[in-house]
Protein backbone atom coordinates (compact mmCIF):
# COMPACT_ATOMS: atom_id res chain seq x y z
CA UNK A 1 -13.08 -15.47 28.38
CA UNK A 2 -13.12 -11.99 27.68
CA UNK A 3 -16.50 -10.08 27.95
CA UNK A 4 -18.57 -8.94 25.15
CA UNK A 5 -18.31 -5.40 23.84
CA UNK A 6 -21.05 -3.04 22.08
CA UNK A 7 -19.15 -1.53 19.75
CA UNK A 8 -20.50 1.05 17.11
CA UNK A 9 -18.74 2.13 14.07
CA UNK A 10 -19.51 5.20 11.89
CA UNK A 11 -17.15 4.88 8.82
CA UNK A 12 -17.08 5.67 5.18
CA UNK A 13 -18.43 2.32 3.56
CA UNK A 14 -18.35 -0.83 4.88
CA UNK A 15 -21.22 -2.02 1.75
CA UNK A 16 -19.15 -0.81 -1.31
CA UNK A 17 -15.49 -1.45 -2.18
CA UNK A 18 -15.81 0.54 -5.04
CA UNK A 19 -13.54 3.40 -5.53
CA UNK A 20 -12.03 3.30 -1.66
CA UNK A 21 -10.10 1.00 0.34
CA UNK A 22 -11.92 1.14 3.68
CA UNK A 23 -14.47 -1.55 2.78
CA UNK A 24 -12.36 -4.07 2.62
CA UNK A 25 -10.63 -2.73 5.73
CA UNK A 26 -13.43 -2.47 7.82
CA UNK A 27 -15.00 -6.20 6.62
CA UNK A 28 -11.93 -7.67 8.12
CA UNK A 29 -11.49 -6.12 11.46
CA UNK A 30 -15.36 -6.64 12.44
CA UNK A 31 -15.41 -10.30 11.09
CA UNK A 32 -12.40 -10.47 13.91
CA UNK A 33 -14.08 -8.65 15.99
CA UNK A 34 -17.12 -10.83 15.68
CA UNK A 35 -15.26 -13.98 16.16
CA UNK A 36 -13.51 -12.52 19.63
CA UNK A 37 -17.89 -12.45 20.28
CA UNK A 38 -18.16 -8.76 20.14
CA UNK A 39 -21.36 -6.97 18.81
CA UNK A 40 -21.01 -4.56 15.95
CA UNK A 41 -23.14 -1.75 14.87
CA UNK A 42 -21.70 -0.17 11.51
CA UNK A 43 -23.29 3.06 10.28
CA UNK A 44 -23.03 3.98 6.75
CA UNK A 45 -23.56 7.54 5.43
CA UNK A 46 -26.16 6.92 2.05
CA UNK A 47 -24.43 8.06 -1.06
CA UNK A 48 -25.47 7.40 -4.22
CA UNK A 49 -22.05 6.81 -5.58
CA UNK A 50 -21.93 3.47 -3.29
CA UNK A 51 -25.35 3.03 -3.29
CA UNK A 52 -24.63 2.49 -7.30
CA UNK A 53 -22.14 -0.10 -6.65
CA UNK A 54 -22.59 -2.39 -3.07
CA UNK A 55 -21.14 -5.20 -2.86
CA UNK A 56 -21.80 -6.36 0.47
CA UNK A 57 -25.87 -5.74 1.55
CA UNK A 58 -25.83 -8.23 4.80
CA UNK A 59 -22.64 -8.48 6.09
CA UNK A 60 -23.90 -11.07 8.61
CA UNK A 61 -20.44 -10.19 10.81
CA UNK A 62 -21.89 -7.07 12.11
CA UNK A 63 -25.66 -5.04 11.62
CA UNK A 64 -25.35 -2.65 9.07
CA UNK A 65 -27.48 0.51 8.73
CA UNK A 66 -27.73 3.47 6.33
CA UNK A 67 -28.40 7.17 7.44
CA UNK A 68 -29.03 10.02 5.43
CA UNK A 69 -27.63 12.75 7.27
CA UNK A 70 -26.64 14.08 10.65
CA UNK A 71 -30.52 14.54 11.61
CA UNK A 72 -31.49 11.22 10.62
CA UNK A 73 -28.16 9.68 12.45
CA UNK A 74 -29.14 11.67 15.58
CA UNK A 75 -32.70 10.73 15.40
CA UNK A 76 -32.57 7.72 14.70
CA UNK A 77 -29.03 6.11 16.12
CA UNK A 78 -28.66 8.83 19.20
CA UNK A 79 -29.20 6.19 21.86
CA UNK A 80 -27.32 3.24 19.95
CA UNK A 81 -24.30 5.77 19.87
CA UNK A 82 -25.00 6.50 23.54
CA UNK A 83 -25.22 3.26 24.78
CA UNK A 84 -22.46 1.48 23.21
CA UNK A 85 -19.12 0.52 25.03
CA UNK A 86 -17.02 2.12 22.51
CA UNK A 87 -17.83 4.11 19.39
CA UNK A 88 -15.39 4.77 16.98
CA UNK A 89 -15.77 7.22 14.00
CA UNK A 90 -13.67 6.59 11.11
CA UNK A 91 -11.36 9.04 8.30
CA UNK A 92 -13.47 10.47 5.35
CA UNK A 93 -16.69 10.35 6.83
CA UNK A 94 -19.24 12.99 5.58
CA UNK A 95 -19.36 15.67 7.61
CA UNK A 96 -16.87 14.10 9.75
CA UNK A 97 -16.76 17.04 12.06
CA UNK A 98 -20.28 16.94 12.89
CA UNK A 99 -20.53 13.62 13.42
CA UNK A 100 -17.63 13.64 15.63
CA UNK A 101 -19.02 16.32 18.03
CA UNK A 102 -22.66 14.34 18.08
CA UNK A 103 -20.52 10.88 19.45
CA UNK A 104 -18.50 12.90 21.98
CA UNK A 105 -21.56 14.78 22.69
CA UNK A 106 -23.30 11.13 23.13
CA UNK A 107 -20.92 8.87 24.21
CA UNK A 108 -20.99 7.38 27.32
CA UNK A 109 -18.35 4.58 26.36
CA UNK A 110 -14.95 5.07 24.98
CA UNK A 111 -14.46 6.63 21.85
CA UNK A 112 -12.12 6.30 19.74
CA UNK A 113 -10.53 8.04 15.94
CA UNK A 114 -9.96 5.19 12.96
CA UNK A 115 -7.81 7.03 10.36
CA UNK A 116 -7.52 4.84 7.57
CA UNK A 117 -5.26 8.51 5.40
CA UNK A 118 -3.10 9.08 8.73
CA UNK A 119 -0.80 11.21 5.99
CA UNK A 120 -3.33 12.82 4.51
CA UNK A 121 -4.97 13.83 8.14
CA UNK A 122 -2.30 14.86 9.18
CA UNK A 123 -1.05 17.44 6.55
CA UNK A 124 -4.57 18.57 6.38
CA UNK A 125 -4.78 19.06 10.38
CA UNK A 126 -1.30 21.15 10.45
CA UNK A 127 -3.62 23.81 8.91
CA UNK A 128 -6.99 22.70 10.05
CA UNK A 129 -8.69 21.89 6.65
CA UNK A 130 -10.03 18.55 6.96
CA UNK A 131 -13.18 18.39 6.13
CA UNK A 132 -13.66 15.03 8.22
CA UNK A 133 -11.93 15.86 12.11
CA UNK A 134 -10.62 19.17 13.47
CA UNK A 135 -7.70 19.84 15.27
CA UNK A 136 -10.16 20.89 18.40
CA UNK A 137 -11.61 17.10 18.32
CA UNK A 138 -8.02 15.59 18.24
CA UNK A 139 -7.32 15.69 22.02
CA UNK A 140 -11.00 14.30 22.93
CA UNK A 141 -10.98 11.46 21.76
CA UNK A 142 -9.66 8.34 24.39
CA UNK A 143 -8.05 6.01 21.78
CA UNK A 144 -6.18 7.78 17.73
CA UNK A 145 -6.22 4.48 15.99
CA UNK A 146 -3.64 5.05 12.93
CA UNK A 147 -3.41 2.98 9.56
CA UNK A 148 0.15 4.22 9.64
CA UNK A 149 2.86 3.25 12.35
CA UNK A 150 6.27 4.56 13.00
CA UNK A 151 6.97 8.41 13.82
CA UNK A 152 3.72 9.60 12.78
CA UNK A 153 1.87 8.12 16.11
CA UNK A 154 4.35 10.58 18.18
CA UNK A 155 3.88 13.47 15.41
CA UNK A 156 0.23 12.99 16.82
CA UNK A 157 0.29 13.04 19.87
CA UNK A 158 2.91 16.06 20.21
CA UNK A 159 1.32 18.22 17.56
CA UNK A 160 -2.21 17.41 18.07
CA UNK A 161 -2.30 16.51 21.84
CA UNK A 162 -4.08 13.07 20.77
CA UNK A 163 -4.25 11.34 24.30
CA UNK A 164 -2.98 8.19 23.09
CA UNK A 165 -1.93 7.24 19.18
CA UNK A 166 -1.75 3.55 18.45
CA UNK A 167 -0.92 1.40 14.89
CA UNK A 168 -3.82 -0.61 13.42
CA UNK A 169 -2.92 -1.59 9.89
CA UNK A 170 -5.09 -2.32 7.75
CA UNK A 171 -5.59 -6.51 7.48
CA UNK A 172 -6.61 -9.08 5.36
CA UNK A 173 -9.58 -11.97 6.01
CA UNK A 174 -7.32 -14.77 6.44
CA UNK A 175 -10.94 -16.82 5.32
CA UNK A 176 -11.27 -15.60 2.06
CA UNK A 177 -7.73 -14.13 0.42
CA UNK A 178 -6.46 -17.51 -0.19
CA UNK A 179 -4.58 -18.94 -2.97
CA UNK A 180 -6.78 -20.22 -5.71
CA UNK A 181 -5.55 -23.22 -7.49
CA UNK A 182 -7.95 -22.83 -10.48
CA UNK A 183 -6.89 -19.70 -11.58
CA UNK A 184 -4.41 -19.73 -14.79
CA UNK A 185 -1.26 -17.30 -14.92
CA UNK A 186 -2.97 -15.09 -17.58
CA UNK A 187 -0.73 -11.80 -16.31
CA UNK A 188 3.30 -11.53 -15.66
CA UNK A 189 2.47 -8.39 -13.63
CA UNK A 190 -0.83 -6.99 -12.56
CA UNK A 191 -2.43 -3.92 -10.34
CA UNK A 192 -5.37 -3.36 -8.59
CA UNK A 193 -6.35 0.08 -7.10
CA UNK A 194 -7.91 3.26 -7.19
CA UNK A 195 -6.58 5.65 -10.12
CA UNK A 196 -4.86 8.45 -7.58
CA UNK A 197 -2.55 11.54 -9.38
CA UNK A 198 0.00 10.95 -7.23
CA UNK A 199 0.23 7.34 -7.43
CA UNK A 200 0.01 7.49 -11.05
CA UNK A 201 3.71 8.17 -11.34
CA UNK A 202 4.35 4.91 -9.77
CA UNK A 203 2.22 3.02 -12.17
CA UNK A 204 3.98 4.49 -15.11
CA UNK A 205 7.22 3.72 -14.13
CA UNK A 206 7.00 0.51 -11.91
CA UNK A 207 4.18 -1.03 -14.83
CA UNK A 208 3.20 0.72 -17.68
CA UNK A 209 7.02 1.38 -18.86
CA UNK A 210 7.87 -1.75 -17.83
CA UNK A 211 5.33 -3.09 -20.18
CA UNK A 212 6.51 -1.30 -22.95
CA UNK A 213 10.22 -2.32 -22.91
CA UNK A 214 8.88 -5.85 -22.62
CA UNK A 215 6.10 -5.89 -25.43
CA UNK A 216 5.18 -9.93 -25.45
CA UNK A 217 4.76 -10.32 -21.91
CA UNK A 218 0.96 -9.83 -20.40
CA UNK A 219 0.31 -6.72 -18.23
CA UNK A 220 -3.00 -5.72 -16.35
CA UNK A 221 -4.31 -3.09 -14.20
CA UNK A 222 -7.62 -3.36 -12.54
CA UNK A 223 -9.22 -0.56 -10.64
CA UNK A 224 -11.78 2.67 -11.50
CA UNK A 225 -11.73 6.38 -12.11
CA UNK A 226 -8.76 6.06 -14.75
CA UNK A 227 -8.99 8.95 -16.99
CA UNK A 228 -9.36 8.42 -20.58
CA UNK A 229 -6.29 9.72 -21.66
CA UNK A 230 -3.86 7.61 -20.62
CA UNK A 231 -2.21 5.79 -23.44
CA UNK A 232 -2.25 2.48 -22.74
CA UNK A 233 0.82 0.04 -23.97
CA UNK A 234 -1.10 -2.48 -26.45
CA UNK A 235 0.24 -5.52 -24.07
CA UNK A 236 -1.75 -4.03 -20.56
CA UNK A 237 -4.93 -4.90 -20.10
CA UNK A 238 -7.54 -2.82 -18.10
CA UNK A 239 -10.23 -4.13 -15.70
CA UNK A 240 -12.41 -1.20 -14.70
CA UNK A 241 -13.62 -2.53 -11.32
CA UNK A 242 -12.87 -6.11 -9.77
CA UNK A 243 -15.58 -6.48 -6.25
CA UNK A 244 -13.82 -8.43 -3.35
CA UNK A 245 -14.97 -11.49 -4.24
CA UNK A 246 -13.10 -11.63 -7.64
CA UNK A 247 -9.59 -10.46 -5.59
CA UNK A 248 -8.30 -14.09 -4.83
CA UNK A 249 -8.93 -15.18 -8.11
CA UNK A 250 -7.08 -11.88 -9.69
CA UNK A 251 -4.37 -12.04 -7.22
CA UNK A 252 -3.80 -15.98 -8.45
CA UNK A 253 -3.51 -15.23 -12.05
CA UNK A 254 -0.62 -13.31 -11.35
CA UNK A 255 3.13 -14.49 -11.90
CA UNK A 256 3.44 -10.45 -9.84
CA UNK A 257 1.93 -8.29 -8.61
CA UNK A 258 2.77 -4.36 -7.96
CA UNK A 259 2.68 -2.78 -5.05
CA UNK A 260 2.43 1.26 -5.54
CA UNK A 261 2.11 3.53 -2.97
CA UNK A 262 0.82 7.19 -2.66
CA UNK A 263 3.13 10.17 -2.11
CA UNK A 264 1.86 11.11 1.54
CA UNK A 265 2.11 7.52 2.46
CA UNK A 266 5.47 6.92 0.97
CA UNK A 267 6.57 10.43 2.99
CA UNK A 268 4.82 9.02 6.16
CA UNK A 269 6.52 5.56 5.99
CA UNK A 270 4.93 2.30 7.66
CA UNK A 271 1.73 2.38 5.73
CA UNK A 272 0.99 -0.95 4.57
CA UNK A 273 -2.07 -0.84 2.30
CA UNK A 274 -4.81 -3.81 2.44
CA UNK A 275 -3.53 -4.54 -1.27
CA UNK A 276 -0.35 -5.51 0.25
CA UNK A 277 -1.58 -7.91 2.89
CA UNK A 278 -4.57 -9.35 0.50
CA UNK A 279 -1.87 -10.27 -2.24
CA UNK A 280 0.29 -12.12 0.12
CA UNK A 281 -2.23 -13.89 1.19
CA UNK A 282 -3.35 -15.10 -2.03
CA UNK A 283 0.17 -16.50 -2.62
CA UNK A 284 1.04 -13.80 -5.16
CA UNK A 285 4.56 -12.49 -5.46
CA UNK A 286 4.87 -8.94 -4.70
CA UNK A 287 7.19 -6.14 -6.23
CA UNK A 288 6.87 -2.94 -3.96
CA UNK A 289 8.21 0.49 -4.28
CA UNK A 290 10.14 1.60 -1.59
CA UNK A 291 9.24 3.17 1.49
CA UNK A 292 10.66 3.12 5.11
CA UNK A 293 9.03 0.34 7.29
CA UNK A 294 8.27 -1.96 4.01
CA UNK A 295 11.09 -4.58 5.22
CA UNK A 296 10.21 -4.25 8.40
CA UNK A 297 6.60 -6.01 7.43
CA UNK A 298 7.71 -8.08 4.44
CA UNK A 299 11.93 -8.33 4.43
CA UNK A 300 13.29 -7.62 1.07
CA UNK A 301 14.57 -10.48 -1.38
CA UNK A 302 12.99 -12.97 1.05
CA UNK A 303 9.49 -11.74 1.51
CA UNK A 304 8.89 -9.23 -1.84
CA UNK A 305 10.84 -7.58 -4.58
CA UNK A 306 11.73 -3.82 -4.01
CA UNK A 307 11.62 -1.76 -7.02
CA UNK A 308 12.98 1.73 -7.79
CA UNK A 309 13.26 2.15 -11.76
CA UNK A 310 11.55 0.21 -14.30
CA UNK A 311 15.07 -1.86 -14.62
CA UNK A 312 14.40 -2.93 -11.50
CA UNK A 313 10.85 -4.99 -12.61
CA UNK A 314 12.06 -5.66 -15.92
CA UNK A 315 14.89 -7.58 -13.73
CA UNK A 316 12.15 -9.54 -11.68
CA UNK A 317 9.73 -10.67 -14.73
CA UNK A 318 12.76 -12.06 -16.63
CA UNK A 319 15.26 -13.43 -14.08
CA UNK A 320 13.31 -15.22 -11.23
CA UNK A 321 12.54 -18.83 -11.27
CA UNK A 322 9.37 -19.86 -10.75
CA UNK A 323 11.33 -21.66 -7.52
CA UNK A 324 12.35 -18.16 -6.08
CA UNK A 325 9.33 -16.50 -6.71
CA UNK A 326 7.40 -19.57 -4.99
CA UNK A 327 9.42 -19.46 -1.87
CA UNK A 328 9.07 -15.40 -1.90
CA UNK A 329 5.62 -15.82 -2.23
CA UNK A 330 5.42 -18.73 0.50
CA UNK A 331 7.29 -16.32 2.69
CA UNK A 332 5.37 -13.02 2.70
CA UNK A 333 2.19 -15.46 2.93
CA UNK A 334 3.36 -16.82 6.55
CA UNK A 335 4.11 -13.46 7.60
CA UNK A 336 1.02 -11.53 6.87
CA UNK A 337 -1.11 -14.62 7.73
CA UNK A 338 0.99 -14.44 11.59
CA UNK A 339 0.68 -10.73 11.91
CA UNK A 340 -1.78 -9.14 9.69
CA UNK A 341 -5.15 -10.73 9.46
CA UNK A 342 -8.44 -9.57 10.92
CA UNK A 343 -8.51 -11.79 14.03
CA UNK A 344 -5.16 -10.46 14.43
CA UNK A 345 -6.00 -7.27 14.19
CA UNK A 346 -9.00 -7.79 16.05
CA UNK A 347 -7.26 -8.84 19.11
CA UNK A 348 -4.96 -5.89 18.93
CA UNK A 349 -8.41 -3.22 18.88
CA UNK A 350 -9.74 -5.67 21.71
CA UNK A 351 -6.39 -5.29 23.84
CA UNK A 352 -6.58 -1.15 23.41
CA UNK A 353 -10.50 -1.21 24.17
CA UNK A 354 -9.99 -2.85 27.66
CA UNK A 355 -7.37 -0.94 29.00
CA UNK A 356 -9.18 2.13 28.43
CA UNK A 357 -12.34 0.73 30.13
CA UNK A 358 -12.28 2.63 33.09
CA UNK A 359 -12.38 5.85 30.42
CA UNK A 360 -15.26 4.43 29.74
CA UNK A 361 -16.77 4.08 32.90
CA UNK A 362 -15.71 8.04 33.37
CA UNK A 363 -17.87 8.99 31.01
CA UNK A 364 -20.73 7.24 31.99
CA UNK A 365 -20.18 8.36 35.44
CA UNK A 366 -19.86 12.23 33.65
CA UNK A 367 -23.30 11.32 31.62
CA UNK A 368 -25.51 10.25 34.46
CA UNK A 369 -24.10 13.53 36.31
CA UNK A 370 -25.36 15.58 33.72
CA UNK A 371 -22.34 16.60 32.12
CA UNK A 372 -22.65 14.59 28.48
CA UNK A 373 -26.22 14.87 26.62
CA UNK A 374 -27.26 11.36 26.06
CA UNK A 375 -31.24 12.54 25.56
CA UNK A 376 -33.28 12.14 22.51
């Protein structure tokens, strides 16, 4: 039996879904980590724009805490930080930079990046503009965790002298995204995300046209922070928020659902968003954009419906049986529930964290020595 790990994370919400995908990200991987028996310390930066809308107060998986700003996280979560086994600071975090230097400054375990926009990071490190990591804290930390696979992990590692880059997808709790067998088909094609400009696009083409050339089939995209003047086709209905819990049952009144991706992500490749994963695992057949390392994950025809016009959806909706779209579904469900669920994901994290233990025991060696300021 493996032994038990201290782990603390800093990341950008782990108590509200609303408006950001990390939630859900993060709720998965520690529920997996806290089956594998490990002890999690999450530590949430206190917003008001999540504080509005949290969804998940006791996450019973993991502690939870809120700080209110770099004193009050040094004050009062300085020794938690130093006397974890690993600590691992996640993408978008509020003055990510500073909270960076406090862990390495800290940290006697390992430490490790979780970058949940490895695109995004990365075309804001080529200048150094992130707000969130510099390209100074790149090479310090032990373990670049990356939400993106493929070439980026080497772009890096070369470019940014990260020590070692690694894939961790996102993933799905295999517990909870389930099919529901109660839920109606009230929608031939549905959405649910974040309005982003440079998604939008995608939407408009892949859904919103697609609803308009097909005027008596039912259309629906769920998600915030839509501006309100986008025309909307009198057939597509709009959900302005949908919490985790409602997911499954969204994901089941589906006959599709769409899969759009975001222009850095699409440019990066191998990106699988949570959406992806969660609507597999509800049993919900999934049309996709294209991007490279999609078939890879989910093989096209068999596992999910690539689109690249509207022609391409209209296609889908009105030529595939419910037969075909079963087995598709069936399909991408056995995958993702094999590969890409939070104990799966969980044991990957738990295989990098103990072959980097004797970084750890480095920089404990380096603390009591003096050489790393662990002190109140």
């Amino acid at each position: 039996m493996s032994p038990s790990l201290s782990i603390v994370v800093l990341g950008l919400s782990l108590s509200s879904s609303w408006g950001n995908g990390h939630a859900t990200t993060y709720r998965a991987l520690l529920r997996g980590l806290a089956r594998l028996g490990h002890r999690i310390h999450f530590l949430e930066r206190d917003v008001p724009w999540y504080a509005q809308n949290r969804d998940l107060l006791d996450p019973g998986f993991c502690r939870l805490d809120f700080y209110s700003g770099l004193a009050d996280l040094k004050k009062r979560f300085g020794r938690i930080i130093s006397s974890a086994d690993a600590v691992l600071v996640g993408s978008y975090v509020p003055d990510g930079r500073e909270v960076i230097d406090l862990v390495l400054d800290r940290a006697t375990g390992i430490v490790g990046f979780y970058d949940i926009d490895t695109p995004v990071t990365a075309t804001h490190l080529a200048e150094d503009r992130s707000d969130y990591i510099s390209v100074r804290q790149v090479p310090q930390f032990d373990l670049y965790l990356s939400f993106s696979g493929g070439p980026i992990l080497q772009h890096i590692e070369r470019r940014f002298r990260a020590r070692r880059a690694e894939a961790l997808y996102c993933a799905v709790d295999e517990a909870f995204y389930r099919p529901r067998q109660d839920a109606g088909k009230q929608w031939d094609l549905g959405y649910l995300g974040t309005y982003s400009p440079d998604r939008q696009p995608k939407l408009e083409q892949l859904l919103i046209e697609t609803a308009r050339h097909l005027p008596n089939r039912r259309f629906v995209v769920a998600g915030p922070q839509y501006p309100d003047d986008i025309v909307w086709p009198m057939n597509v209905d709009r959900i302005e928020h949908l919490a985790p819990a409602d997911h499954p049952a969204f994901y089941s009144s589906l006959r599709f659902t769409l899969n759009a991706t975001r222009s850095d992500m699409v440019a990066a490749g191998w990106s699988p968003s949570v959406r992806l994963f969660e609507a597999a695992a509800c049993g919900t057949p999934i049309i996709s954009d294209p991007w490279d390392g999609l078939t890879d994950i989910l093989p096209e025809h068999r596992a999910i419906v690539v689109a690249r016009s509207t022609d391409d959806v209209i296609s889908a909706l009105a030529h595939s049986s419910d037969a075909r779209r079963l087995q598709m579904a069936a399909t991408a469900r056995e995958i993702v529930l094999s590969n890409h669920t939070g104990s799966a994901r969980a044991q990957q994290l738990e295989r990098f964290l103990f072959s980097l233990s004797d970084v750890g025991t480095a920089r404990a060696g380096l603390a009591q020595a003096g050489e790393v300021i662990v002190s109140d």
